[in-house]
N, C-alpha and C. Protein backbone atom coordinates (compact mmCIF):
# COMPACT_ATOMS: atom_id res chain seq x y z
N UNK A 1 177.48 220.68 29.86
CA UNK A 1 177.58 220.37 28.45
C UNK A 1 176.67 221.33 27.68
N UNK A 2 177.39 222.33 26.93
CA UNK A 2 176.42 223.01 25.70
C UNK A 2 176.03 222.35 24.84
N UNK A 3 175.03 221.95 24.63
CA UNK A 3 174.28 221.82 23.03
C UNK A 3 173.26 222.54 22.71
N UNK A 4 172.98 224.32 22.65
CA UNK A 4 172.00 224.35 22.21
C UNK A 4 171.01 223.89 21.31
N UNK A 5 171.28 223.47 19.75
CA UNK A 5 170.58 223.38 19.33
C UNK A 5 169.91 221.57 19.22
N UNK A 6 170.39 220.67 20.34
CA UNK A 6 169.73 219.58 20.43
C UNK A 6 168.46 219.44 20.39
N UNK A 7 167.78 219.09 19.81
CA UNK A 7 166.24 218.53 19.40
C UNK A 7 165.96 217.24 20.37
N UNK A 8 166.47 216.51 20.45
CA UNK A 8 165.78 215.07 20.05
C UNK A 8 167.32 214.27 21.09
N UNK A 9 167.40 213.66 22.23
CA UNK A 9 168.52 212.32 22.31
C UNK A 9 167.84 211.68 22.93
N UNK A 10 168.55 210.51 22.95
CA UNK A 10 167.86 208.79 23.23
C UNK A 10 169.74 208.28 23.98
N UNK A 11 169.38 208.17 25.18
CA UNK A 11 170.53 207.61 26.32
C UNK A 11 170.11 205.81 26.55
N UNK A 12 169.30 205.67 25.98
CA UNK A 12 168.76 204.31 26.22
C UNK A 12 169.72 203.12 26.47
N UNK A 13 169.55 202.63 27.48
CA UNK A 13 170.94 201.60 28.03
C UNK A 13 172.12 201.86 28.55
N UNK A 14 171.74 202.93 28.58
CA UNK A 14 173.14 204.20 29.03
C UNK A 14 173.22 203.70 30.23
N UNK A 15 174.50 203.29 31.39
CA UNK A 15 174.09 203.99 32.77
C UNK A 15 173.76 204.38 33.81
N UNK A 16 173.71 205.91 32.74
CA UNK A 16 172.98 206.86 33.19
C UNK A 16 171.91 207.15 33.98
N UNK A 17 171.11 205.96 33.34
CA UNK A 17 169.92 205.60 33.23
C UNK A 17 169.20 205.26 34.89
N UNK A 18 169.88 204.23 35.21
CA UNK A 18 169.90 203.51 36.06
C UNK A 18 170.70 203.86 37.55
N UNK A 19 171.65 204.93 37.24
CA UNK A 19 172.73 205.27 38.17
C UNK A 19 172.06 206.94 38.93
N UNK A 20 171.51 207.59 37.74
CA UNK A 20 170.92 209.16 38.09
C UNK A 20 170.09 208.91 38.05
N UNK A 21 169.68 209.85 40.10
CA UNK A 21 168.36 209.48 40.40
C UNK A 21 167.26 210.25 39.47
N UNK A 22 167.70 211.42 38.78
CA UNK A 22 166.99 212.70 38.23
C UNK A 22 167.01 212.50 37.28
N UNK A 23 167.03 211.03 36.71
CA UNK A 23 167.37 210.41 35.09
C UNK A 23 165.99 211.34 34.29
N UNK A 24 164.74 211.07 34.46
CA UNK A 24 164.12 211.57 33.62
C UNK A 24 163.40 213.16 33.83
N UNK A 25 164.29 213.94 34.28
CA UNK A 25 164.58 215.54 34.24
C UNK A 25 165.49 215.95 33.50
N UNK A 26 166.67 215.17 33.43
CA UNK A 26 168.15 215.55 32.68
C UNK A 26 167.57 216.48 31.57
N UNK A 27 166.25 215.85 30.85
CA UNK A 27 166.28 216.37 29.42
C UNK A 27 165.52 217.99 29.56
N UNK A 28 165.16 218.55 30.56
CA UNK A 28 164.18 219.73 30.90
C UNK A 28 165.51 220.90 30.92
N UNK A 29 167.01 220.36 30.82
CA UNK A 29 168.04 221.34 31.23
C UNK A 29 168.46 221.50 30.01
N UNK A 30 168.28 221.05 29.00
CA UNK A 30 168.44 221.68 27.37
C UNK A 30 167.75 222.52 26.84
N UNK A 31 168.33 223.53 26.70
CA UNK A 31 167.32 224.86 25.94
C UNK A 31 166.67 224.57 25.00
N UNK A 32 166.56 223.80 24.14
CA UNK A 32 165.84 223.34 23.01
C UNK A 32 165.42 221.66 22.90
N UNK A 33 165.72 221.05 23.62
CA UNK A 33 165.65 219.75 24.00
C UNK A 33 163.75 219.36 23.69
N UNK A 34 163.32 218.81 22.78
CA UNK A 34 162.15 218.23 22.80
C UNK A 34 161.80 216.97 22.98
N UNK A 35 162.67 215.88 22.67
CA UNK A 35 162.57 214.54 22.77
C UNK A 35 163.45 213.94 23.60
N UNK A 36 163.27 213.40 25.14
CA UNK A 36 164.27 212.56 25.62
C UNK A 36 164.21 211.17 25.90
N UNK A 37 164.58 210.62 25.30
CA UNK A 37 164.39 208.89 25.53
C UNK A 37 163.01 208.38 25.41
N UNK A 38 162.30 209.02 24.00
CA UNK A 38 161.52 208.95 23.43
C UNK A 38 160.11 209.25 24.10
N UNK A 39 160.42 210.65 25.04
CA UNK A 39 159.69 211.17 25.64
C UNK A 39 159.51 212.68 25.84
N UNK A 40 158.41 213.17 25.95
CA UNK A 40 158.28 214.50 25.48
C UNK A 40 158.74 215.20 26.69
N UNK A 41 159.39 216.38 26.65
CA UNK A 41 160.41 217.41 27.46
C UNK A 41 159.38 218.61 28.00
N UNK A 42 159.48 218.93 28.61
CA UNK A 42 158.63 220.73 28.94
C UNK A 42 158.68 221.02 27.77
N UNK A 43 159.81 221.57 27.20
CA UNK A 43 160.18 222.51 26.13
C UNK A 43 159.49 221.43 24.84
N UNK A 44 158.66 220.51 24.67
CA UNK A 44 158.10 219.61 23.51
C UNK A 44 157.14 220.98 22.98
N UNK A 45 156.70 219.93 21.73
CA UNK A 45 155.65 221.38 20.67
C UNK A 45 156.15 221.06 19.35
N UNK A 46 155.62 222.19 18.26
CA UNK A 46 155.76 221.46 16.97
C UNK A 46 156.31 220.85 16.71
N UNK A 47 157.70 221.04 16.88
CA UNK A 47 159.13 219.63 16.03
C UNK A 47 158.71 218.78 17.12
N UNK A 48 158.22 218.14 17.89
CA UNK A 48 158.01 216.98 18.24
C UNK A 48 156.66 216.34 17.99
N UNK A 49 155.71 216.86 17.25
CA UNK A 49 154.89 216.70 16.92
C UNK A 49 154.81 216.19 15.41
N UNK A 50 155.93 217.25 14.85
CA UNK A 50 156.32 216.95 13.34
C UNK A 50 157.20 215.50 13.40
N UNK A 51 158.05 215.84 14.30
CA UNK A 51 159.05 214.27 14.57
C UNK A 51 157.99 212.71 14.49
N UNK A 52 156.84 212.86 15.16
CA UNK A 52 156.37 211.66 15.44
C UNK A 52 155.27 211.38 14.21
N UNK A 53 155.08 212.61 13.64
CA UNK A 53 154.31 212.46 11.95
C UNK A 53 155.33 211.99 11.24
N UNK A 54 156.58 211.78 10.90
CA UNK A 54 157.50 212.29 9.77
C UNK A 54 157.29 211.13 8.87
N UNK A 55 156.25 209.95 9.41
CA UNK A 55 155.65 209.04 8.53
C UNK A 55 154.80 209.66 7.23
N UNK A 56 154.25 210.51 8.09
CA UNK A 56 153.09 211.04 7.10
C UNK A 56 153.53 211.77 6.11
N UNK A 57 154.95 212.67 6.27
CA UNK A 57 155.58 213.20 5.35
C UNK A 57 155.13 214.83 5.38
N UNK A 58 153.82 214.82 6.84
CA UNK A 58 153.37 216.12 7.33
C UNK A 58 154.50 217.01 7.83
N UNK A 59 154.48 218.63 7.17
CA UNK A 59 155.83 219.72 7.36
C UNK A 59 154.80 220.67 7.93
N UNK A 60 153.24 220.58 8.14
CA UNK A 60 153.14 221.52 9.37
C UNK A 60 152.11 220.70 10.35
N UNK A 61 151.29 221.47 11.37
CA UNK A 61 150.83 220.38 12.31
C UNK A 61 149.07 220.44 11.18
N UNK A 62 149.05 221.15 10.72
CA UNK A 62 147.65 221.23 10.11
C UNK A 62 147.75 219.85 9.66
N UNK A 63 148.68 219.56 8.60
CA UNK A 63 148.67 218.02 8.04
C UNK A 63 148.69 216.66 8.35
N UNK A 64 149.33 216.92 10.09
CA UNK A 64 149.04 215.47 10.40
C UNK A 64 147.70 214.79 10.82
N UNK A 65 147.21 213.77 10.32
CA UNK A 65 145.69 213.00 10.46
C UNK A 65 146.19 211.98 11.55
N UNK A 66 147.71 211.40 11.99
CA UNK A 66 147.27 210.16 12.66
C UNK A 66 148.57 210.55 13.74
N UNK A 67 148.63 210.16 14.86
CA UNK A 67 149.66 210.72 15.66
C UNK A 67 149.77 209.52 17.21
N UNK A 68 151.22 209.03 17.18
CA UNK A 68 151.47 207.78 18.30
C UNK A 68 152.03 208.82 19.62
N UNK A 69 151.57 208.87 20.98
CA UNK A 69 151.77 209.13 21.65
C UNK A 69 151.72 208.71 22.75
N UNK A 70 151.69 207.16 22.71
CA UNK A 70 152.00 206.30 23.86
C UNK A 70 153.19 206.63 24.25
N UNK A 71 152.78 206.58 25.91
CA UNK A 71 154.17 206.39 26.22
C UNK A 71 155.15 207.91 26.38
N UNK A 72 154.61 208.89 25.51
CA UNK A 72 155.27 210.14 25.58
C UNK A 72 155.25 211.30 26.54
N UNK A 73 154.20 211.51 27.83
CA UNK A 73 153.78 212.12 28.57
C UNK A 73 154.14 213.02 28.43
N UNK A 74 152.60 213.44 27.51
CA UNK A 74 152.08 214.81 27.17
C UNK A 74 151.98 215.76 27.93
N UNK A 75 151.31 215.22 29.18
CA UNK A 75 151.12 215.76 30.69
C UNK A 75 152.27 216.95 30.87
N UNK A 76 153.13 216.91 30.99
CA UNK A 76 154.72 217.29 30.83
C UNK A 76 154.84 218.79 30.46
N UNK A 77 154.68 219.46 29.53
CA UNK A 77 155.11 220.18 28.32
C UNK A 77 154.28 220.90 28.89
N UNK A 78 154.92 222.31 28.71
CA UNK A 78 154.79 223.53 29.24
C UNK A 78 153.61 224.35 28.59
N UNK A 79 153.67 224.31 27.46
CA UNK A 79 152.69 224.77 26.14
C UNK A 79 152.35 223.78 25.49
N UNK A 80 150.66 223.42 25.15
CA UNK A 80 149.74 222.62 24.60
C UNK A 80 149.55 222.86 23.55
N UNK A 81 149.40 223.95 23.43
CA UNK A 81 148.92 225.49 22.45
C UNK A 81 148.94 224.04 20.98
N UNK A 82 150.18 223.97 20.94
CA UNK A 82 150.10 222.90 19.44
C UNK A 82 148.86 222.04 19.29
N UNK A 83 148.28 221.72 20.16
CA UNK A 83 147.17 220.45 19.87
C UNK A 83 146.24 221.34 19.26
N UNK A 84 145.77 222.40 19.43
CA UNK A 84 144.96 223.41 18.55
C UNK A 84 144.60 223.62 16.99
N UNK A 85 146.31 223.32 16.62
CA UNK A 85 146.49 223.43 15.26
C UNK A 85 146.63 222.38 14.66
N UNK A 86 146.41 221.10 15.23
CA UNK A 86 146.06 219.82 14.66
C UNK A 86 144.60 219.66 14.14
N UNK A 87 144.45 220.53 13.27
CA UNK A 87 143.12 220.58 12.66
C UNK A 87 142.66 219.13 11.98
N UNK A 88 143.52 218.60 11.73
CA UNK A 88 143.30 217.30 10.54
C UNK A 88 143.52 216.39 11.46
N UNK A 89 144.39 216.18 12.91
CA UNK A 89 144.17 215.14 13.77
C UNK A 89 142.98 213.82 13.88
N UNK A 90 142.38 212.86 13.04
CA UNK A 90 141.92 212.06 13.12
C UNK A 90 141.97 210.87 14.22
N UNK A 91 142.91 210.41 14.32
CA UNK A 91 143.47 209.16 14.82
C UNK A 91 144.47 209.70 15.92
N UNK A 92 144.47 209.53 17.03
CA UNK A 92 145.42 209.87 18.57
C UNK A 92 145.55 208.15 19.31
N UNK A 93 146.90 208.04 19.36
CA UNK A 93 147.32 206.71 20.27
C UNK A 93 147.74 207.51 21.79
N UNK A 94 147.21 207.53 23.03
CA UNK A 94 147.97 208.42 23.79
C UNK A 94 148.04 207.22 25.07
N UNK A 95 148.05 206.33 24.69
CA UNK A 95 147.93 205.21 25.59
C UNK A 95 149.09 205.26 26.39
N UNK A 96 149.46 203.77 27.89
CA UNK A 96 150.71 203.76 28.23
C UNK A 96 150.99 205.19 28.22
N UNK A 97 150.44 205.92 29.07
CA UNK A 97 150.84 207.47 29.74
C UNK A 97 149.93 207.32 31.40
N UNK A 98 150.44 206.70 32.14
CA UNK A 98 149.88 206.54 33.76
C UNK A 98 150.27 207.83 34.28
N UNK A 99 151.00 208.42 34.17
CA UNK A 99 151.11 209.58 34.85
C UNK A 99 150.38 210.55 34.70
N UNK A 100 149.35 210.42 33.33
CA UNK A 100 148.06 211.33 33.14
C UNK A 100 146.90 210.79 34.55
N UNK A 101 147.03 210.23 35.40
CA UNK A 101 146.48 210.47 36.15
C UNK A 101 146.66 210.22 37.49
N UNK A 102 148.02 210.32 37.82
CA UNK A 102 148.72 211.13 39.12
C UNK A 102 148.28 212.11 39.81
N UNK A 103 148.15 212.46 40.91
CA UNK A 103 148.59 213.71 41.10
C UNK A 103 149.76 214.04 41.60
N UNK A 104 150.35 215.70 41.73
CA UNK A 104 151.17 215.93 41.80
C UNK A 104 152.28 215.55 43.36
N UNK A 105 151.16 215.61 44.15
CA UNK A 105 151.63 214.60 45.09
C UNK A 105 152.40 213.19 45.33
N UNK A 106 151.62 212.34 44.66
CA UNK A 106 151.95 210.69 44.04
C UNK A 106 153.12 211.16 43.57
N UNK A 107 153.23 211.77 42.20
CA UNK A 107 154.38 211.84 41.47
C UNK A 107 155.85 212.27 42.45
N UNK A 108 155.16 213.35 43.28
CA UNK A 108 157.10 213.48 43.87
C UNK A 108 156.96 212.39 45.35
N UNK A 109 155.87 211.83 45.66
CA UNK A 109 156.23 210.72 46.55
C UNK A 109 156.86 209.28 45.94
N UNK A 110 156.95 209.83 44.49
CA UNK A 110 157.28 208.06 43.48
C UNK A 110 158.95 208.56 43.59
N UNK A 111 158.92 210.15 43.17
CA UNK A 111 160.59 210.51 43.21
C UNK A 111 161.31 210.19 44.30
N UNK A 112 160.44 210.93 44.95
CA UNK A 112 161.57 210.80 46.77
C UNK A 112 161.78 209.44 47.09
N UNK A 113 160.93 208.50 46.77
CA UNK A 113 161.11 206.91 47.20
C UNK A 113 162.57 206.66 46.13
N UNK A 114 162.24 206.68 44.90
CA UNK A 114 163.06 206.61 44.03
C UNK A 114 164.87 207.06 44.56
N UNK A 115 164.84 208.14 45.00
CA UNK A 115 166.22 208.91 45.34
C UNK A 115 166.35 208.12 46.95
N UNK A 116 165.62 207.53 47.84
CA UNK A 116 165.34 207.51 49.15
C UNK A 116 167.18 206.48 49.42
N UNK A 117 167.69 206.72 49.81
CA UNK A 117 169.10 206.13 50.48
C UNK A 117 170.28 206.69 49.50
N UNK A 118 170.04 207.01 48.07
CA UNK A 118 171.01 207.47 47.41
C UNK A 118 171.74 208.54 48.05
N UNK A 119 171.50 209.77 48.81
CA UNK A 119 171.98 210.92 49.12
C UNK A 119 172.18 211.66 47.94
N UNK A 120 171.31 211.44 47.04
CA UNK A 120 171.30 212.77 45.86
C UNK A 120 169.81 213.57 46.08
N UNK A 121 169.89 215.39 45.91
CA UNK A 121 168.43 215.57 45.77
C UNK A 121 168.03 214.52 44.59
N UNK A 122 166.49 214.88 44.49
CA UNK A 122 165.55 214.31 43.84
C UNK A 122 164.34 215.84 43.12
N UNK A 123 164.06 215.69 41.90
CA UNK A 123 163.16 216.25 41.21
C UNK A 123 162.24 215.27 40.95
N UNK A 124 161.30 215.81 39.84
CA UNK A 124 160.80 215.15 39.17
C UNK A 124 159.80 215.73 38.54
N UNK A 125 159.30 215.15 37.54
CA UNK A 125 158.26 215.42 36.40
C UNK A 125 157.10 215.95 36.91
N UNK A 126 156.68 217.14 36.67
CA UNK A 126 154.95 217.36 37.21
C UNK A 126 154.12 217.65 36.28
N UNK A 127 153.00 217.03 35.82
CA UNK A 127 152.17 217.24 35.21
C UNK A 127 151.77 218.63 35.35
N UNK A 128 151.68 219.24 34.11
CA UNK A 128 151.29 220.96 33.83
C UNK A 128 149.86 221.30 33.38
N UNK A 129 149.50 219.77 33.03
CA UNK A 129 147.92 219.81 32.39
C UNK A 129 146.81 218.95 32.61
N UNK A 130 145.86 218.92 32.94
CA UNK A 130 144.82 217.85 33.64
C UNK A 130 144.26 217.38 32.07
N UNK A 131 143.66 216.48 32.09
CA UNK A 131 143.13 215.74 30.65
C UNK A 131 142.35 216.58 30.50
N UNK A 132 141.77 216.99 31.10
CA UNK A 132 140.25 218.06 30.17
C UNK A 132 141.08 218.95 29.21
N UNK A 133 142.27 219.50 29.74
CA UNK A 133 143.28 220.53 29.24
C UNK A 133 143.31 219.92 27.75
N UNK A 134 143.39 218.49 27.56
CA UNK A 134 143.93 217.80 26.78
C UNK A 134 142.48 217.42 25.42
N UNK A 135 141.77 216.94 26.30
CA UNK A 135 140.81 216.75 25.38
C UNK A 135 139.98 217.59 24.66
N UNK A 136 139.97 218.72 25.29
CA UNK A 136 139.06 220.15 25.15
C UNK A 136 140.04 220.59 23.91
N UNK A 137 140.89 220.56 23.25
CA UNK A 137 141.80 220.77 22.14
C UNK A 137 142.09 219.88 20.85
N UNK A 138 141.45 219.22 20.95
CA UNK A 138 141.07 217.77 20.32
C UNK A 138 139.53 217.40 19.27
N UNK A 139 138.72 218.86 18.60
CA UNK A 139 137.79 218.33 18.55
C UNK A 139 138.05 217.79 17.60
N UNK A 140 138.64 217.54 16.39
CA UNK A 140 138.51 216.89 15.18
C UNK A 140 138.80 215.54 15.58
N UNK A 141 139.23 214.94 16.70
CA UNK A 141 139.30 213.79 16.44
C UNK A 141 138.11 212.49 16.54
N UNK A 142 138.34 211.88 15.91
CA UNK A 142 137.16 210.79 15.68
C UNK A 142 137.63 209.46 15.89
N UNK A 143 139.17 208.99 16.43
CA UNK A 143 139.71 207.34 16.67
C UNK A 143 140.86 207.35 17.79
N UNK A 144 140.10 207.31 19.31
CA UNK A 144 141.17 207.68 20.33
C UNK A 144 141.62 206.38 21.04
N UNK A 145 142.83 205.72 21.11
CA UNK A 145 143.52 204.94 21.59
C UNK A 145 143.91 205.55 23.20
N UNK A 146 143.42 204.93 24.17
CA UNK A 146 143.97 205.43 25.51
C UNK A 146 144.06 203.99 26.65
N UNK A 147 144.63 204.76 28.12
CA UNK A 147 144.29 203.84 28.81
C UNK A 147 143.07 203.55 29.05
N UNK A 148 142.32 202.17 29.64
CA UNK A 148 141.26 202.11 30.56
C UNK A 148 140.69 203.38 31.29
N UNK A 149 141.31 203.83 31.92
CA UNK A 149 141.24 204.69 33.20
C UNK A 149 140.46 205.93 32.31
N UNK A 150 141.13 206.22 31.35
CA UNK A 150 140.89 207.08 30.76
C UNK A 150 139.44 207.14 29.67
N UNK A 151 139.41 205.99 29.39
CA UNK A 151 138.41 205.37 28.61
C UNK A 151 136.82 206.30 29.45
N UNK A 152 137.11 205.34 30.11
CA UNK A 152 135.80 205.43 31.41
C UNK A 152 135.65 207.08 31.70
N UNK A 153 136.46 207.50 32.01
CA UNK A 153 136.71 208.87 31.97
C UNK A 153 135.72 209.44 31.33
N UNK A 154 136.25 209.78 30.17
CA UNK A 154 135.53 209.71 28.41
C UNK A 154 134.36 209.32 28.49
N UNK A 155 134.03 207.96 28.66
CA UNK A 155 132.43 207.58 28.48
C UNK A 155 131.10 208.31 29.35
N UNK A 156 131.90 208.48 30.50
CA UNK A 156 131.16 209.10 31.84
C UNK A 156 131.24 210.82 31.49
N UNK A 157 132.16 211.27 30.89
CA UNK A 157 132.00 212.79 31.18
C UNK A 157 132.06 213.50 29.46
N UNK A 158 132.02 213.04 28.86
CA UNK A 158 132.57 213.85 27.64
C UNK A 158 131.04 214.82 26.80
N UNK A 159 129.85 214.09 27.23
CA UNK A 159 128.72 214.48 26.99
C UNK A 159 128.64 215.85 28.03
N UNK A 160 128.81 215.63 29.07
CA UNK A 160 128.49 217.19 30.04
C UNK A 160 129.72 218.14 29.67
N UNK A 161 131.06 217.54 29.27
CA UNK A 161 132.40 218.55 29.45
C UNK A 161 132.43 219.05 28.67
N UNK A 162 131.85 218.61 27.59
CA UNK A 162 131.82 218.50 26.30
C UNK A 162 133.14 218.79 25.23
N UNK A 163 133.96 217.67 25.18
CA UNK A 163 135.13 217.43 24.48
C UNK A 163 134.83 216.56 23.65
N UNK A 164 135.88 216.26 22.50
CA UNK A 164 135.78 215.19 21.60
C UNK A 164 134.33 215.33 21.17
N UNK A 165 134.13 216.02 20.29
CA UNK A 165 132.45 216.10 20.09
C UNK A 165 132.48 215.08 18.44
N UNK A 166 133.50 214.70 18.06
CA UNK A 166 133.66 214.08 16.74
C UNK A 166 133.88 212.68 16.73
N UNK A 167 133.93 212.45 18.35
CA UNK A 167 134.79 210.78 18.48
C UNK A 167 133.60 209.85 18.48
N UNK A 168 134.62 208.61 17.16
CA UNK A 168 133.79 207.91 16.75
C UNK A 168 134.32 206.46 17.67
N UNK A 169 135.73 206.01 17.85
CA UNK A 169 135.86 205.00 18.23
C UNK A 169 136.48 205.18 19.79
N UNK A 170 136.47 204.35 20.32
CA UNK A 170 137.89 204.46 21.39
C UNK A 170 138.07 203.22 21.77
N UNK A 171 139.48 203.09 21.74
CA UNK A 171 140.08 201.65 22.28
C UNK A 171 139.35 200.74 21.13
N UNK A 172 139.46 201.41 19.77
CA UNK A 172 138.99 200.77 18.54
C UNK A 172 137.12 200.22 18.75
N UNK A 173 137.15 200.52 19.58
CA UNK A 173 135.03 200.22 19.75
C UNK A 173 134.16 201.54 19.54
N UNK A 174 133.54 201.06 18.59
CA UNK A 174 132.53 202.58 18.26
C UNK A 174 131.89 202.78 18.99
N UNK A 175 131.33 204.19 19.36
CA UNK A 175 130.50 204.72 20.95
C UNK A 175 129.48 205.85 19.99
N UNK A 176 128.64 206.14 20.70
CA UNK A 176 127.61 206.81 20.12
C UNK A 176 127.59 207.71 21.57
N UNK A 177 127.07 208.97 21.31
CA UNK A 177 126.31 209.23 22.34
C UNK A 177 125.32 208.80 23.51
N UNK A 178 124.52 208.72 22.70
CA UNK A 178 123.27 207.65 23.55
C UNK A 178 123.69 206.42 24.09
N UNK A 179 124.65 205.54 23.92
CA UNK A 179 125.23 204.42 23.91
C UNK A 179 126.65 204.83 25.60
N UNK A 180 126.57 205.41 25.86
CA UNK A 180 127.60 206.01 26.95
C UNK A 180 127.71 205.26 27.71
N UNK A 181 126.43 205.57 28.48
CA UNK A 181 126.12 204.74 29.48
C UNK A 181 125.89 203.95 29.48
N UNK A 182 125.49 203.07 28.78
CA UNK A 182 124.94 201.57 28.62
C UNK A 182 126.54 200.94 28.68
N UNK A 183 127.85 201.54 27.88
CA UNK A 183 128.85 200.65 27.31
C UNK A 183 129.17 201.01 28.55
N UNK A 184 129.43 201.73 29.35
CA UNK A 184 130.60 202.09 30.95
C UNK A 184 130.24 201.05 31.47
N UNK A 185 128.45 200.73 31.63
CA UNK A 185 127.83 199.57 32.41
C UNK A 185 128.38 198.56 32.12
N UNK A 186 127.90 198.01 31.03
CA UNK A 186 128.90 196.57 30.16
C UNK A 186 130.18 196.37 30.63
N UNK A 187 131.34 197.43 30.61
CA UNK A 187 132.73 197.53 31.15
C UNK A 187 132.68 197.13 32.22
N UNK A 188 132.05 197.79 33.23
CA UNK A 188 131.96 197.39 34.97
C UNK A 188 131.64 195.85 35.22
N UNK A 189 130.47 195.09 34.59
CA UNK A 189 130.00 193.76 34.60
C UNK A 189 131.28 193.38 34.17
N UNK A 190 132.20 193.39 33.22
CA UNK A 190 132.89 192.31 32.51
C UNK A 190 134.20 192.81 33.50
């Protein structure tokens, strides 16, 4: 099927879905394909960045301040380069993304199980970028929504890695520097 200039489809309930083992690769075989089933493609970057602002009414990435990326696995996408030019980035939801901390191993042992009696090959998604990749591009932000996993992450390393040098909240709780360690502790007790 040609479509070059497809942006953006949603197969949702399709199927498709459920029947192809390589369901969430399909969208990596569109030359221009950025959004598939409300998930970011290799080929993702500005227009999918602009797509998930289009609240804000932001037409370049400088303008967007608040950005939902649950769920979208960022991990994915071939070129990051865009998170750079989110100068005004305030507010990041990047939650509901488990595959940010896979490795590439896990991930094609989840495929092959996945395809395992069908008799179809099997692909699958490989993460192109480790979170530091991710956070190290990110300094303006100051209100980060993530998983747990990731949280802790953050609290434990962001002072030595030195990312997010602006972040004020996470998982909506304000953190201070000095305060790092004390809150990871608190987390572990509770």
């Amino acid at each position: 099927m040609k479509l070059p200039n497809l942006k953006a489809c949603w197969l949702n309930d399709n199927p498709v879905m459920t029947n192809c083992t390589n369901f969430n690769i399909i969208g990596d075989h569109f030359d221009k394909l950025e959004i598939f089933n409300s998930s970011l493609t290799c080929k993702a970057g500005e227009w999918a960045m602009l797509y998930y602002a289009r609240d804000q009414g932001a037409k370049t990435l400088e303008e967007i301040e608040t950005l939902d990326l649950s769920g979208k696995n960022l991990m994915v996408c071939d070129d990051i380069s865009f998170l750079e030019k989110m100068t005004n980035l305030k507010v990041l939801d990047i939650s509901d993304n488990v595959d940010m901390y896979k490795p590439k191993e896990m991930l094609q042992a989840e495929a092959e199980q996945k395809a395992q009696g069908s008799g179809q090959a099997f692909d699958f998604l490989e993460n192109k970028h480790g979170r530091d990749d991710i956070l190290k591009r990110l300094p303006s932000l100051e209100h980060l929504v993530c998983d747990i996993i990731l949280e802790a992450y953050i609290l434990d390393t962001r002072e030595h890695r030195g990312f997010l040098p602006n972040l004020k909240t996470i998982n909506r709780v304000p953190i201070t520097v000095k305060d790092l360690g004390e809150r990871t502790k608190e987390k572990q007790v509770l």
